[in-house]
Protein backbone atom coordinates (compact mmCIF):
# COMPACT_ATOMS: atom_id res chain seq x y z
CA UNK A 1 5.38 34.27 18.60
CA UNK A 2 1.56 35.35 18.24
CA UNK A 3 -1.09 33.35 19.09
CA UNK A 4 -1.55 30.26 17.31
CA UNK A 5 -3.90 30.08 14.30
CA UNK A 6 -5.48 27.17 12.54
CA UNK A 7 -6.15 27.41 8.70
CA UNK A 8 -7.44 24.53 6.70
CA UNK A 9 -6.44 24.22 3.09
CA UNK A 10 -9.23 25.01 0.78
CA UNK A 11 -8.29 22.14 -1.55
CA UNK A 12 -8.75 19.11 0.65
CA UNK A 13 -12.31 20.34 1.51
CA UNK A 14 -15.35 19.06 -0.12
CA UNK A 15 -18.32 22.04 -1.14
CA UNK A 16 -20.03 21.20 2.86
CA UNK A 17 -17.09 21.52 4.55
CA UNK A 18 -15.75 24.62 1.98
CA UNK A 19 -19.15 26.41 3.67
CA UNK A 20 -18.37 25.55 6.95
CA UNK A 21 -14.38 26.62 7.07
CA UNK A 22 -14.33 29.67 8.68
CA UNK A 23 -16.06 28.66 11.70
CA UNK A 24 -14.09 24.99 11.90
CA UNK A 25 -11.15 27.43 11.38
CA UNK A 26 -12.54 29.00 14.36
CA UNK A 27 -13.34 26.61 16.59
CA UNK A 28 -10.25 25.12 15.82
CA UNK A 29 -8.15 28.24 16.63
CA UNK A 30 -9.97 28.20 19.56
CA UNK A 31 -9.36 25.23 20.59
CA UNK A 32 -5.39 25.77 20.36
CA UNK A 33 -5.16 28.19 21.68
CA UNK A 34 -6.69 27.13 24.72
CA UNK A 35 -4.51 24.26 24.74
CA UNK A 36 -1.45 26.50 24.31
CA UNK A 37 -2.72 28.19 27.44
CA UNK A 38 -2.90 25.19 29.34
CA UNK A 39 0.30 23.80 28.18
CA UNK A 40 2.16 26.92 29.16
CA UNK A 41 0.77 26.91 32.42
CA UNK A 42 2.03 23.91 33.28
CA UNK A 43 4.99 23.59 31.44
CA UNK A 44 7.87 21.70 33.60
CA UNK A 45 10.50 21.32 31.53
CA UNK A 46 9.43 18.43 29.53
CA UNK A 47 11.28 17.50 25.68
CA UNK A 48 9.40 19.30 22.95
CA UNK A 49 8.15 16.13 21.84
CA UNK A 50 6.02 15.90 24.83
CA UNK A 51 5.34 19.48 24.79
CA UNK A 52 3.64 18.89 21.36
CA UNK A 53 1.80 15.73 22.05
CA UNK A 54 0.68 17.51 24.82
CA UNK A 55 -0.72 20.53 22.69
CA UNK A 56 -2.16 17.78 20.23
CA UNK A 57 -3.71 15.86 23.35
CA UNK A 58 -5.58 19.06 24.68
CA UNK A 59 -6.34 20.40 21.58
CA UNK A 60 -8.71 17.35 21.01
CA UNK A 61 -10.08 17.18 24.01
CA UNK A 62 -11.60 20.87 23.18
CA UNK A 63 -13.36 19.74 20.47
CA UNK A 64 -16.46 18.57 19.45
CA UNK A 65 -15.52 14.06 19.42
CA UNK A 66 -16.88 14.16 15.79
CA UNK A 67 -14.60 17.06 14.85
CA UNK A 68 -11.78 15.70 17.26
CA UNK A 69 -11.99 12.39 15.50
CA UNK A 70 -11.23 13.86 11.88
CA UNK A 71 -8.40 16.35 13.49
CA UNK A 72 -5.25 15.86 11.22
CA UNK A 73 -3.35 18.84 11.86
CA UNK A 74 0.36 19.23 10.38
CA UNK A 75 2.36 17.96 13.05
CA UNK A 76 5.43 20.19 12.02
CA UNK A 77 3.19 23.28 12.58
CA UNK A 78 1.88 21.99 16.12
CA UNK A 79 6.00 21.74 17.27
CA UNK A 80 6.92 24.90 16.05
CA UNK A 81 4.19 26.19 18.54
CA UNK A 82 5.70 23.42 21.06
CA UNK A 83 9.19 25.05 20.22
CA UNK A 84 7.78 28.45 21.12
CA UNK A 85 5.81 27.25 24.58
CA UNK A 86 9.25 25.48 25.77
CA UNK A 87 11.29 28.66 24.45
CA UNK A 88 8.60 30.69 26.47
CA UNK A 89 7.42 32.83 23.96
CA UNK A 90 3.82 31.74 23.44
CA UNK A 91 1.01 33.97 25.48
């Protein structure tokens, strides 16, 4: 699997936050894929249901609280990337 990548759908944004996608979608990317990173790292085995509340947990806590706060990712996409950390094949 290659790194995980964040894009927000175009048609739930309003004309501000249209402006501002590509860096959210950047700081966003960022922010998962330093989570991945840290997930992997210290990965011990846990369910993948952990794995992605995990990913979900640290994700947040590399944003911005404002931008955290208003962080509704699609859950099935954040387990397929906690399928591919347990599987080992993220980084």
């Amino acid at each position: 699997m290659s790194e995980p990548h964040i894009t927000l759908d175009p048609a739930g944004l309003n004309p501000v936050e249209e402006k501002l996608r590509g860096p959210l979608e950047d700081q966003l990317t960022s922010a998962l894929q330093a989570a991945a990173d840290r997930v992997r790292n210290t990965y011990g085995g846990e369910p993948v249901e952990t794995v992605c509340q995990r990913l979900l947990d640290e994700t947040r806590a590399g944003l911005h609280p404002d931008i955290a706060a208003g962080f509704d990712p699609n859950m099935d996409e954040f387990c397929r990337v906690a399928v591919a950390i347990v599987r080992g094949k993220v980084g």
